[in-house]
Every structure is written in C-alpha cells, then in structure tokens.
PDB file of N, CA and C in Angstrom:
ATOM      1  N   UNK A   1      86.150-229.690  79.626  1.00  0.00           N
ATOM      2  CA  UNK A   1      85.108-230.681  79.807  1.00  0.00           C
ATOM      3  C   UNK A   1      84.845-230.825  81.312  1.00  0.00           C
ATOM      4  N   UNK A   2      83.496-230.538  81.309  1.00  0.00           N
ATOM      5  CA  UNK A   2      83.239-230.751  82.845  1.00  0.00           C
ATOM      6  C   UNK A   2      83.194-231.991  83.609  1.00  0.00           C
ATOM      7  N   UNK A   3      84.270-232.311  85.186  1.00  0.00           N
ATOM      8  CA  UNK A   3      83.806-233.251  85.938  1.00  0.00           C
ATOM      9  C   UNK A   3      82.712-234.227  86.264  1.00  0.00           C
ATOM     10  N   UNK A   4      81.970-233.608  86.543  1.00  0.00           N
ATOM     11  CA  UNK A   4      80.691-233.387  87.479  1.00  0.00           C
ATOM     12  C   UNK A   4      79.184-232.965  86.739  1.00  0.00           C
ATOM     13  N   UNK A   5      78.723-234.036  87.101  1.00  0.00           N
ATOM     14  CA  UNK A   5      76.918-233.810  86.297  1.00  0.00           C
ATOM     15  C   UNK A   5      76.238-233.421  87.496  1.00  0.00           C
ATOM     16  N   UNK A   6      75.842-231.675  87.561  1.00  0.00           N
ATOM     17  CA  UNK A   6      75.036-230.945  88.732  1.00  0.00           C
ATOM     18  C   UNK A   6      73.598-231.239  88.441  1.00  0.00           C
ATOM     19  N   UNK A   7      72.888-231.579  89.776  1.00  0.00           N
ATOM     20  CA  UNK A   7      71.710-231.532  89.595  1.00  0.00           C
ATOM     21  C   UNK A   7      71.370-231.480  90.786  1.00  0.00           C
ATOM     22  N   UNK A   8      70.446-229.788  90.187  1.00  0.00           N
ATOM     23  CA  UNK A   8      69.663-228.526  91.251  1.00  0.00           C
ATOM     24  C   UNK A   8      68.520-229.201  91.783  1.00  0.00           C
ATOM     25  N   UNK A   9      67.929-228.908  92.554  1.00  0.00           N
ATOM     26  CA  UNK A   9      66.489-229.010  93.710  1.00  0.00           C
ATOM     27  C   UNK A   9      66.691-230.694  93.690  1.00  0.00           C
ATOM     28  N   UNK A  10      67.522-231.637  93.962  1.00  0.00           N
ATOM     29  CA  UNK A  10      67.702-233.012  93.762  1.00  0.00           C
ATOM     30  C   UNK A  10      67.130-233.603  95.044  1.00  0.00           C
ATOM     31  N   UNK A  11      65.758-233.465  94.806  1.00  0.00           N
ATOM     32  CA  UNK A  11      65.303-234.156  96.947  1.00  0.00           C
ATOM     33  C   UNK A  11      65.718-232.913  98.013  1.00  0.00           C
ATOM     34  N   UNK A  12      65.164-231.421  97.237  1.00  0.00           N
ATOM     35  CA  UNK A  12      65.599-230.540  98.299  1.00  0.00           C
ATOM     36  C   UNK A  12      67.049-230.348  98.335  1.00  0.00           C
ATOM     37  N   UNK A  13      67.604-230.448  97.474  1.00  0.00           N
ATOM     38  CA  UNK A  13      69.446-230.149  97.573  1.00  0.00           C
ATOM     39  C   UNK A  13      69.450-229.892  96.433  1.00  0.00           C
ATOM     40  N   UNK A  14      71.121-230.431  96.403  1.00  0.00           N
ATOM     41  CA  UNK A  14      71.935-230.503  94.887  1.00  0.00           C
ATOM     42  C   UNK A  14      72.963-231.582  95.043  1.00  0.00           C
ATOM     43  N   UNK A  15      73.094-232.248  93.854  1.00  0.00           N
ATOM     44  CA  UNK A  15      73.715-233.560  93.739  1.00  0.00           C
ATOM     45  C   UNK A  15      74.787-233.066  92.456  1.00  0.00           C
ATOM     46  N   UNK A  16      76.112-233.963  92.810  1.00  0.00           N
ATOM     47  CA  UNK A  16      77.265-233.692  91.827  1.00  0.00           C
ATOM     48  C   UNK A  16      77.886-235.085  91.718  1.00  0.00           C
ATOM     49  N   UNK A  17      77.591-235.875  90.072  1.00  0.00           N
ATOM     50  CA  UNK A  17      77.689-236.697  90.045  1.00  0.00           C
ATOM     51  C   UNK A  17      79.154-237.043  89.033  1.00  0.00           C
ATOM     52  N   UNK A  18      79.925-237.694  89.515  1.00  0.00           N
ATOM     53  CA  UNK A  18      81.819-237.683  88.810  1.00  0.00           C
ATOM     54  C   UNK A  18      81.309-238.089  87.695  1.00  0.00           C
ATOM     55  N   UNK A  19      81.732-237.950  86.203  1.00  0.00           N
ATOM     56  CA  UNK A  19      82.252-238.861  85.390  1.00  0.00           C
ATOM     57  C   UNK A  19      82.303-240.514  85.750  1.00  0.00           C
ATOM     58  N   UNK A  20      83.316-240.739  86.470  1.00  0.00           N
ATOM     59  CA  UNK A  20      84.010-241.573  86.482  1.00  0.00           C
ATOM     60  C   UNK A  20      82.999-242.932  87.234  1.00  0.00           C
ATOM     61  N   UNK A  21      81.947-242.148  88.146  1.00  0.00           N
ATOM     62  CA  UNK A  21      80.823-242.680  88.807  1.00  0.00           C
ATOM     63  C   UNK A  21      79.827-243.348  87.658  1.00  0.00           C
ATOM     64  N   UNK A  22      79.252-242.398  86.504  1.00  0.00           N
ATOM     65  CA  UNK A  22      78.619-243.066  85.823  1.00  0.00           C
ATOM     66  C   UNK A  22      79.584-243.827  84.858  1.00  0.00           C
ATOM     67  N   UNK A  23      80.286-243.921  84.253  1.00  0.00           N
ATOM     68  CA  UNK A  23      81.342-244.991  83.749  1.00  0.00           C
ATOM     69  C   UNK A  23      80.940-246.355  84.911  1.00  0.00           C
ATOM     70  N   UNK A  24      81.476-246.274  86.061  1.00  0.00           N
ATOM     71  CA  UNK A  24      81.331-247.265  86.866  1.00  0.00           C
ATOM     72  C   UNK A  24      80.102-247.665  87.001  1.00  0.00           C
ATOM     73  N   UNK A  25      79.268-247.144  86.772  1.00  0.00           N
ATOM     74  CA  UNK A  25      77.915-248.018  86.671  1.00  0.00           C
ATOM     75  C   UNK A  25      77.346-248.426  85.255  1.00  0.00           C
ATOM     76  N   UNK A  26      77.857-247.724  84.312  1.00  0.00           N
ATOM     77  CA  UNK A  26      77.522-248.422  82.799  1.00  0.00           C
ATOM     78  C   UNK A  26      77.911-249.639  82.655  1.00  0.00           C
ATOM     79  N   UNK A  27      79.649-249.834  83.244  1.00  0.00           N
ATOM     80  CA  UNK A  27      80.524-250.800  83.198  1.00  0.00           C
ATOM     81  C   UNK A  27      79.926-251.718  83.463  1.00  0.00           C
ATOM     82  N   UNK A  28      79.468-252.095  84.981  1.00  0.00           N
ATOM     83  CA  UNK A  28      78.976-252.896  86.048  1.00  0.00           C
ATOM     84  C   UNK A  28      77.623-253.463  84.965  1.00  0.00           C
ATOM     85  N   UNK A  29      76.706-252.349  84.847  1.00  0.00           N
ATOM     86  CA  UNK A  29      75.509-252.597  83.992  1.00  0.00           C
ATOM     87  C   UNK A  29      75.725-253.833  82.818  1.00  0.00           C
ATOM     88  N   UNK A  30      76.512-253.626  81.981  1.00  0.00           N
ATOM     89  CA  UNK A  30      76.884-253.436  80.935  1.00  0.00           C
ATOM     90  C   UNK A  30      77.423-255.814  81.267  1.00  0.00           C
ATOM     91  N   UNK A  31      78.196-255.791  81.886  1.00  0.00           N
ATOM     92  CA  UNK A  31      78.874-257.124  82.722  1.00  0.00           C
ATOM     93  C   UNK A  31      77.561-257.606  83.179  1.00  0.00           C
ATOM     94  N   UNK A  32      76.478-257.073  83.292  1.00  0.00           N
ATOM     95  CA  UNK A  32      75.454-258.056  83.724  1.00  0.00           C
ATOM     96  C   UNK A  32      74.678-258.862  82.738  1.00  0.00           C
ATOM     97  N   UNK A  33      74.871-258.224  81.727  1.00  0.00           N
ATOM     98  CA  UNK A  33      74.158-258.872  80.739  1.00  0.00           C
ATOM     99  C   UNK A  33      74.672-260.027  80.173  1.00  0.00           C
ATOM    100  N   UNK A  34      74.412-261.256  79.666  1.00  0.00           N
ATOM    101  CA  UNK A  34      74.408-262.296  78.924  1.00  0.00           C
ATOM    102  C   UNK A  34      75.037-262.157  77.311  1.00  0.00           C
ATOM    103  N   UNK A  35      75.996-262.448  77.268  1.00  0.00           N
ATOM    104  CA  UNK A  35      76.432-262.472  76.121  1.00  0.00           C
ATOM    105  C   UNK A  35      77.455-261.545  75.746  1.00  0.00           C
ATOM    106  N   UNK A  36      77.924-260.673  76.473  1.00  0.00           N
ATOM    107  CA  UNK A  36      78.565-259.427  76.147  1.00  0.00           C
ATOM    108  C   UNK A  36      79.415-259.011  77.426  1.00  0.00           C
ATOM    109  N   UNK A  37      80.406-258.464  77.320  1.00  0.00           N
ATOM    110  CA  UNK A  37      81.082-257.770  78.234  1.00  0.00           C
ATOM    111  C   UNK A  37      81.629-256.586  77.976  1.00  0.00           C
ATOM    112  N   UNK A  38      82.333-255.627  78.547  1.00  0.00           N
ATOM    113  CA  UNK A  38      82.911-254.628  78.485  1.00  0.00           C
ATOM    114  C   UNK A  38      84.043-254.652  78.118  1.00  0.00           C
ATOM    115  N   UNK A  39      84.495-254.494  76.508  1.00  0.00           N
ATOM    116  CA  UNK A  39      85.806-254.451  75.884  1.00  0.00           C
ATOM    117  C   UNK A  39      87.012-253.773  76.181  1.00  0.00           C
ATOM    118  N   UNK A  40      87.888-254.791  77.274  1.00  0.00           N
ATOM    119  CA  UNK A  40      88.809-254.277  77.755  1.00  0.00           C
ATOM    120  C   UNK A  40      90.333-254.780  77.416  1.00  0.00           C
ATOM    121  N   UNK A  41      90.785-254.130  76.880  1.00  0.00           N
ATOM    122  CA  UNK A  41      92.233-254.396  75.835  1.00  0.00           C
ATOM    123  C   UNK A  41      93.483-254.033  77.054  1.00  0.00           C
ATOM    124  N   UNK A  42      94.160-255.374  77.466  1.00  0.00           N
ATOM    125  CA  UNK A  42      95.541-255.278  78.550  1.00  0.00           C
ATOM    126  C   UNK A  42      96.756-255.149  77.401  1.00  0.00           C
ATOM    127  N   UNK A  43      97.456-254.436  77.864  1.00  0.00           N
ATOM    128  CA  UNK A  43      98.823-254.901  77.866  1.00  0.00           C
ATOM    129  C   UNK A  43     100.137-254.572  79.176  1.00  0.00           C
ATOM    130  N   UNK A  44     100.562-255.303  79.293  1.00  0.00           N
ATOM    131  CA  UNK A  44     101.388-255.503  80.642  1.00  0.00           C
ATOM    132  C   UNK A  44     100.478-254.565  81.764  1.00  0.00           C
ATOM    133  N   UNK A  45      99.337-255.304  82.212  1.00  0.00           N
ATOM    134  CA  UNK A  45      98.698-254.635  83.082  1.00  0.00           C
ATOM    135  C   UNK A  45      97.524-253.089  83.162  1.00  0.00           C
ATOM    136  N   UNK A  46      98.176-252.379  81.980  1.00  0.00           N
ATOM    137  CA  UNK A  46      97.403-251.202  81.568  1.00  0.00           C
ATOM    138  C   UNK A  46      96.384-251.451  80.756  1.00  0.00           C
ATOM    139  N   UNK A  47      95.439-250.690  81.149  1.00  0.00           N
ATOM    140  CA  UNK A  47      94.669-250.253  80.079  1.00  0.00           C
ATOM    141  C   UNK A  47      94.429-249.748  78.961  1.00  0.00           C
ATOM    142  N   UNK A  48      94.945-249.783  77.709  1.00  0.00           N
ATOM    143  CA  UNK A  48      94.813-249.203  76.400  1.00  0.00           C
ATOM    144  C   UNK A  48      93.680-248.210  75.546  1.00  0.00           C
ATOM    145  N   UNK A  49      92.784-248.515  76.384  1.00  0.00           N
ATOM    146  CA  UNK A  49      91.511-247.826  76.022  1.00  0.00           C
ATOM    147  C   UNK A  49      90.507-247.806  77.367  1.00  0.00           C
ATOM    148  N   UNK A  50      89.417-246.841  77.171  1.00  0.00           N
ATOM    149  CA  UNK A  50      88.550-246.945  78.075  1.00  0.00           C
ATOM    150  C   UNK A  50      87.125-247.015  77.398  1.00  0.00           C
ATOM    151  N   UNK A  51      86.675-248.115  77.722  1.00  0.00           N
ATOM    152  CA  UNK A  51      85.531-248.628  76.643  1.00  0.00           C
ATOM    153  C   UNK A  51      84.442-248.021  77.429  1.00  0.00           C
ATOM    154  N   UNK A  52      84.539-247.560  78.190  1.00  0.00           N
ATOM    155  CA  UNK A  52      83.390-247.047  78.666  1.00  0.00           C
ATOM    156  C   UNK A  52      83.217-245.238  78.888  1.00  0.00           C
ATOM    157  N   UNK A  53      83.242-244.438  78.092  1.00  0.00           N
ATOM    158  CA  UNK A  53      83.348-243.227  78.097  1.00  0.00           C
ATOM    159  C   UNK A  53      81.602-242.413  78.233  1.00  0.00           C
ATOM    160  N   UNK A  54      81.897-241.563  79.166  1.00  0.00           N
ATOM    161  CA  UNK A  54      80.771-240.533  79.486  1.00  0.00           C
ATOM    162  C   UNK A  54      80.897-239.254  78.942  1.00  0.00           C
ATOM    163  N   UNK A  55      80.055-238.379  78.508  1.00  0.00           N
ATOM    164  CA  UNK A  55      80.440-237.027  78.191  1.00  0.00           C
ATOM    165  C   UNK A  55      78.890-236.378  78.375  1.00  0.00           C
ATOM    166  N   UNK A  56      79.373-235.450  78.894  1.00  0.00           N
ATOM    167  CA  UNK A  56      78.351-233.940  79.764  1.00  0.00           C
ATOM    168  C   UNK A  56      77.949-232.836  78.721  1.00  0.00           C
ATOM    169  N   UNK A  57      76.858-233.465  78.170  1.00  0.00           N
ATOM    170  CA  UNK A  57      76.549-231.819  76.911  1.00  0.00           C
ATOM    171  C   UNK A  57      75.770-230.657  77.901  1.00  0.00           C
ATOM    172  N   UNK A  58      75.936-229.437  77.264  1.00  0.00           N
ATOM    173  CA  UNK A  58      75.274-228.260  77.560  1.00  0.00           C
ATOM    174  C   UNK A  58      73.782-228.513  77.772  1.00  0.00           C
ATOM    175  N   UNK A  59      73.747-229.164  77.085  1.00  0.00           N
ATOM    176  CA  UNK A  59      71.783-229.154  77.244  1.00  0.00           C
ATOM    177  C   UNK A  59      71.392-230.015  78.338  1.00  0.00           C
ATOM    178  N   UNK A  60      72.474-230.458  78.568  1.00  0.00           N
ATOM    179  CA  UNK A  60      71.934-231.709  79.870  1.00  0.00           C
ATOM    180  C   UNK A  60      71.658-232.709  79.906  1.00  0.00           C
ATOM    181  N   UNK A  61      72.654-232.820  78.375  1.00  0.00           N
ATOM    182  CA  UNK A  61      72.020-234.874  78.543  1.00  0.00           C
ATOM    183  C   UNK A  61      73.274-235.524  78.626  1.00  0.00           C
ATOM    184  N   UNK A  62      73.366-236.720  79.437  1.00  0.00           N
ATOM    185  CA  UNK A  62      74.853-237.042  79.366  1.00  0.00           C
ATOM    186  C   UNK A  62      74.763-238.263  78.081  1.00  0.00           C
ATOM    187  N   UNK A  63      75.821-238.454  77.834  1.00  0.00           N
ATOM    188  CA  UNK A  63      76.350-239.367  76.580  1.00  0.00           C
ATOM    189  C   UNK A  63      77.174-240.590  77.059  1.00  0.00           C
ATOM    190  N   UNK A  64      76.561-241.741  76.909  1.00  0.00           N
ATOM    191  CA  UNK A  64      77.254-242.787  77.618  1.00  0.00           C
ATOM    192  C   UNK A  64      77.611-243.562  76.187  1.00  0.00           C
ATOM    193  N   UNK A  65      78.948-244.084  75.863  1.00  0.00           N
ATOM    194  CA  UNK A  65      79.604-244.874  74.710  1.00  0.00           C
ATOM    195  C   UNK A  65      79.854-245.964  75.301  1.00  0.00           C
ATOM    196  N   UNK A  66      80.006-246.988  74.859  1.00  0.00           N
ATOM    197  CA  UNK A  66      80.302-248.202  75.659  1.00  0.00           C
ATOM    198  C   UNK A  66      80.547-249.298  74.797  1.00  0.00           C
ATOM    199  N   UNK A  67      82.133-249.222  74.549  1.00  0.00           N
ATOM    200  CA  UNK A  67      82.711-250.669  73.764  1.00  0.00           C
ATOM    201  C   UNK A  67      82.354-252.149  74.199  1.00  0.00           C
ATOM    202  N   UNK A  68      81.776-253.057  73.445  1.00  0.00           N
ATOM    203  CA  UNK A  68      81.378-254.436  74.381  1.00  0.00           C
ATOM    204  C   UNK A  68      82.304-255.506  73.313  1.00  0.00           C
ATOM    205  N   UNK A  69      82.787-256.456  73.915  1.00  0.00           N
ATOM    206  CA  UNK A  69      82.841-257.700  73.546  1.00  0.00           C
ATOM    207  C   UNK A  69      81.710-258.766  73.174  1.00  0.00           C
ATOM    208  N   UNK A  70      81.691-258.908  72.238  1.00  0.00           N
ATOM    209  CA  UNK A  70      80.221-260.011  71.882  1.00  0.00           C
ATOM    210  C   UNK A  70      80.607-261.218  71.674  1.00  0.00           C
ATOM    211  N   UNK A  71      79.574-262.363  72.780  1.00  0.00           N
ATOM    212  CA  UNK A  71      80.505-262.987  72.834  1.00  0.00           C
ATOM    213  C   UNK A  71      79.232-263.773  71.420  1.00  0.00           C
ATOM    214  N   UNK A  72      80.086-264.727  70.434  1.00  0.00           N
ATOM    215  CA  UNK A  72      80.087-265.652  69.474  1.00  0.00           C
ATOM    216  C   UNK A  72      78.906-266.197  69.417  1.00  0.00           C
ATOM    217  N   UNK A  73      77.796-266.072  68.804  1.00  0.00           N
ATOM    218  CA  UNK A  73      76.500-266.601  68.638  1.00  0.00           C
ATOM    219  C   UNK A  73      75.709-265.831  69.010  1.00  0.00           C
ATOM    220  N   UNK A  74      75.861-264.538  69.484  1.00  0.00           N
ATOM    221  CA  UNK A  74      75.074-263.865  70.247  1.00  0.00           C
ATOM    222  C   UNK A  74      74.241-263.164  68.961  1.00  0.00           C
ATOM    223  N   UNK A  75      72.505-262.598  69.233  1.00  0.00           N
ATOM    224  CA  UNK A  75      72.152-261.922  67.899  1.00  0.00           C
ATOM    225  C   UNK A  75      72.204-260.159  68.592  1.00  0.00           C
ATOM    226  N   UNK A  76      73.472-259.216  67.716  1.00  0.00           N
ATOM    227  CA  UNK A  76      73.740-258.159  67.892  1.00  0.00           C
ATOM    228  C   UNK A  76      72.709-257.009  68.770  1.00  0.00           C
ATOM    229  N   UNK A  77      71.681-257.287  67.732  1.00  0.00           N
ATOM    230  CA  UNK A  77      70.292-256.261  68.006  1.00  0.00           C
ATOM    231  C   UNK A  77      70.208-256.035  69.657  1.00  0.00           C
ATOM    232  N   UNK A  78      69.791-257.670  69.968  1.00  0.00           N
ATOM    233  CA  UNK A  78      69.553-258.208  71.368  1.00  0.00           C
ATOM    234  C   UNK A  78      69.861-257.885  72.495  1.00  0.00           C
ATOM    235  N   UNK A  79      71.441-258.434  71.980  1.00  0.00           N
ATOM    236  CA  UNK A  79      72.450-257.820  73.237  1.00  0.00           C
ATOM    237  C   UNK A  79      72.634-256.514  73.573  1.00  0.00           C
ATOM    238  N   UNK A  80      72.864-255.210  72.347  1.00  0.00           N
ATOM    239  CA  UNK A  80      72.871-254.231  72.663  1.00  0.00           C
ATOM    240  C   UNK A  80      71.064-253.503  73.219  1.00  0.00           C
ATOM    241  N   UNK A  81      70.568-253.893  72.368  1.00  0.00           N
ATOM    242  CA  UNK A  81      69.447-253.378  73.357  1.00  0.00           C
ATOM    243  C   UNK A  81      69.380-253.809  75.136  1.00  0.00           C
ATOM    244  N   UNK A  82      69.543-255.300  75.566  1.00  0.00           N
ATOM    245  CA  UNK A  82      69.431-255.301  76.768  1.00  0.00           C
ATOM    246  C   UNK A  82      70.422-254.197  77.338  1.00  0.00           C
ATOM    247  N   UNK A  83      71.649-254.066  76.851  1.00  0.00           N
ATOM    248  CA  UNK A  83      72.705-253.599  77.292  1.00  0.00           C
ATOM    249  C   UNK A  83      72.054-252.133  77.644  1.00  0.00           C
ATOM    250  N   UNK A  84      71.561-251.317  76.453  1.00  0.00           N
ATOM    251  CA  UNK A  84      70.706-250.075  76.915  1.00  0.00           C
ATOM    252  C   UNK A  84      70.163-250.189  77.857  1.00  0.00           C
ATOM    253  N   UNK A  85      69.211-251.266  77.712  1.00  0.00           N
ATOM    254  CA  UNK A  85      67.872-251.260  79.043  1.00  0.00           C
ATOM    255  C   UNK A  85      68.543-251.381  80.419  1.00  0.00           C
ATOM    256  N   UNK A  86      69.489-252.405  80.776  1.00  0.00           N
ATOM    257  CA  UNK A  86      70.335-252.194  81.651  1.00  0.00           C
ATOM    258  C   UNK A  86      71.023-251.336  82.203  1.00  0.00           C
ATOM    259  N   UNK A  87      71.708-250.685  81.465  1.00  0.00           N
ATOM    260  CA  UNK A  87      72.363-249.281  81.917  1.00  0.00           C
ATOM    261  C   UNK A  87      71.671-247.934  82.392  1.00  0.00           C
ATOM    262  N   UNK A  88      70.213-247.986  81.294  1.00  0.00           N
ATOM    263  CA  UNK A  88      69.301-247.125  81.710  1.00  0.00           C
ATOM    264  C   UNK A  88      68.585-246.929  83.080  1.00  0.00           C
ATOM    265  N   UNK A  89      68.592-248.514  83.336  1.00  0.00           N
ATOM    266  CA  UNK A  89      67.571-248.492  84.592  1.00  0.00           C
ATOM    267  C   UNK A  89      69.117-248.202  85.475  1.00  0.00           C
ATOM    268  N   UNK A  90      69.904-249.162  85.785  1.00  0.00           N
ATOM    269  CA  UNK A  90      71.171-248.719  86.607  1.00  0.00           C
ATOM    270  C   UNK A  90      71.540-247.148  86.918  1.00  0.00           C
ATOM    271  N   UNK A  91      71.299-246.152  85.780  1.00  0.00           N
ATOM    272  CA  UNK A  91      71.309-245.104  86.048  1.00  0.00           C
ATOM    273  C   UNK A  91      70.359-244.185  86.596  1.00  0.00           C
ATOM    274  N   UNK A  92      69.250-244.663  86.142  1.00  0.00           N
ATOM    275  CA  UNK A  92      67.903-244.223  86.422  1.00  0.00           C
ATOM    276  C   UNK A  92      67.644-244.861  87.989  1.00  0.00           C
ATOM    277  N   UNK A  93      68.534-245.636  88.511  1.00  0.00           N
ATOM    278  CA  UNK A  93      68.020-245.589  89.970  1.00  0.00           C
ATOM    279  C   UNK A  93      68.773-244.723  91.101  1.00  0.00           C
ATOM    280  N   UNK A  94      70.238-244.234  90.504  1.00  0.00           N
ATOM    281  CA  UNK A  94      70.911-243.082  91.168  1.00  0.00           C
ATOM    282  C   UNK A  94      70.372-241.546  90.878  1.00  0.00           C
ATOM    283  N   UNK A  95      70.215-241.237  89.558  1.00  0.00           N
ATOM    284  CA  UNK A  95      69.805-240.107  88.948  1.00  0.00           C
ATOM    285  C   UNK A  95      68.340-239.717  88.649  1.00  0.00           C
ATOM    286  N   UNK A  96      67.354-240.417  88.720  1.00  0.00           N
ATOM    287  CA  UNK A  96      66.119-240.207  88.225  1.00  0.00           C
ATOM    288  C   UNK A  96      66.129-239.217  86.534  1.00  0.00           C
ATOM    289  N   UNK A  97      66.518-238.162  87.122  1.00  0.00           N
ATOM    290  CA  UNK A  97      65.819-237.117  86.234  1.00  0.00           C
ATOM    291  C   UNK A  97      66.929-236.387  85.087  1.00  0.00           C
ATOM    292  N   UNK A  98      68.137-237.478  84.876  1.00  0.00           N
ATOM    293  CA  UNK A  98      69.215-237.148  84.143  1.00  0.00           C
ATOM    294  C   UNK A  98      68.618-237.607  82.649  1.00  0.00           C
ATOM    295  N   UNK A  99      68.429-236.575  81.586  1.00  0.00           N
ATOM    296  CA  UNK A  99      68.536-237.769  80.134  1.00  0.00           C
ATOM    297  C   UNK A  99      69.512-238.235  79.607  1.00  0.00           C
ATOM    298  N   UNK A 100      69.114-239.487  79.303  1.00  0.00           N
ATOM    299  CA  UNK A 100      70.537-240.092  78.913  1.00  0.00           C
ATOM    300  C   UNK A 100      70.773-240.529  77.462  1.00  0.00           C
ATOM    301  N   UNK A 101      71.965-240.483  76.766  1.00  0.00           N
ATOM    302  CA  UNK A 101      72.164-241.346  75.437  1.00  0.00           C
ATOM    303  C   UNK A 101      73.007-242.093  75.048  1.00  0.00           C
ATOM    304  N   UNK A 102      72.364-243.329  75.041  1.00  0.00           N
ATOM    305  CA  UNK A 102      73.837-244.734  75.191  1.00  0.00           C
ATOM    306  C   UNK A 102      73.738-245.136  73.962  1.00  0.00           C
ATOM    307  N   UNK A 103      75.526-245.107  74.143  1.00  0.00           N
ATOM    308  CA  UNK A 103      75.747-245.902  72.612  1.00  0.00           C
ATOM    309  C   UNK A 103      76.329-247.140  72.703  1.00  0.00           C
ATOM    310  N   UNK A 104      76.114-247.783  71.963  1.00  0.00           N
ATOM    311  CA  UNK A 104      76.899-249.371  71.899  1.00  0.00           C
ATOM    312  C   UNK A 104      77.178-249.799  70.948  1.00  0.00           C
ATOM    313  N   UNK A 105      78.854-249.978  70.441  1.00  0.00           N
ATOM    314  CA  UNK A 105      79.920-250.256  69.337  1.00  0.00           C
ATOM    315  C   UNK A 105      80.100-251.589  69.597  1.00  0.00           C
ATOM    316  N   UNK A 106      80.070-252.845  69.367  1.00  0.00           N
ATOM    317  CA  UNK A 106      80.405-253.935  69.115  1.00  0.00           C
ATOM    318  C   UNK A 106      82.203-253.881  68.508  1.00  0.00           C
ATOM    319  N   UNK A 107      83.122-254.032  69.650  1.00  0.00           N
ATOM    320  CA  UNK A 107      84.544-253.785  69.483  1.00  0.00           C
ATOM    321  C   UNK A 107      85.238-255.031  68.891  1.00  0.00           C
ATOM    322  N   UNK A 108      84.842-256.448  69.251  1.00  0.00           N
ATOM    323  CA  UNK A 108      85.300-257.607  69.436  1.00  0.00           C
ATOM    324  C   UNK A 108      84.341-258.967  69.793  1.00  0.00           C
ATOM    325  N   UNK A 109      84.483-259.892  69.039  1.00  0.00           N
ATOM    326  CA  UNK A 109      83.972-260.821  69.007  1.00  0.00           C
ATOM    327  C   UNK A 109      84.492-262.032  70.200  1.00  0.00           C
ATOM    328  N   UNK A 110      83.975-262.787  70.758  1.00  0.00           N
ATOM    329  CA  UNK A 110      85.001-263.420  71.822  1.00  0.00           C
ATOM    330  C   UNK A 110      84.660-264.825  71.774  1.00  0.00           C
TER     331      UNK A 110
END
C-alpha cells in the first residue's frame, strides 16, 4: 500500500501527499462540525483504533473512512453530510484536483 498520493504537473511540479497528512485533515475537518466528533477509543493512553483511515486506489481516487461519535439528538443524514462537505472542501483547498470518496460510519452515540 502506497505512502504517498503523487500528483504530476501540480503548479508546474509534483506534489507527494503522506497518508497520514490527509487523515490529519479529515480529522481536524471532521471536529469542526456540530454535533459529531471523531471516534476515538483510549485505553491507558493508546489508541485502539484509527477512526480516521485513508486509502490510495489505482485509479486515483483516494478513500477517506471516518468513524464519528454522534453526539445524542443529532439527525444522522445532517451531520454526516456536513461532515462530507467539510472534509471535501478541507481537502479540496490543499489538493484541488485529487477525487475523493468519504465515508462516514456512525461508531458511537455520546
């Protein structure tokens, strides 16, 4: 599984974008929204899961998954759609010309 999302003639260059970079901005995205957070399960300090997973297909679209906490009254539809629209534009202002496909699992109620 590849690192790094390459992208050729990027403003006259080439741009190599981590994994771990777009995770960090879904995350961030994702915490801005109202009602929902990023489902993160401690125990003694660790992390148990990573609710926010990226993956790099052949064809060039990356795959963004993203476990949320909902918080109690919230209407499902709502939240995860802002949550898309959010993440989309967040990404869409580093990457322009990456396609993207976000998913959003409702992990936990809060």
């Amino acid at each position: 599984m590849a690192d790094y999302f390459k992208i050729k003639n990027y403003k006259s260059g080439n741009l190599a974008i981590s994994r771990r970079v777009f995770e960090s901005i879904a995350s961030e995205a994702t915490d801005r929204v109202k009602g929902a957070s990023v489902s993160r399960s401690r125990r003694n300090s660790f992390y148990l899961t990573r609710p926010v997973q990226v993956a790099f297909r052949r064809n060039g679209q990356v795959e963004v998954s993203i476990q949320i906490s909902l918080k109690s009254g919230e209407n499902v539809s709502d939240v995860c759609r802002r949550i898309q629209e959010e993440v989309s534009s967040s990404l869409m202002a580093y990457c322009e010309s990456v396609p993207f496909d976000i998913e959003i699992k409702v992990a936990s109620i809060a």
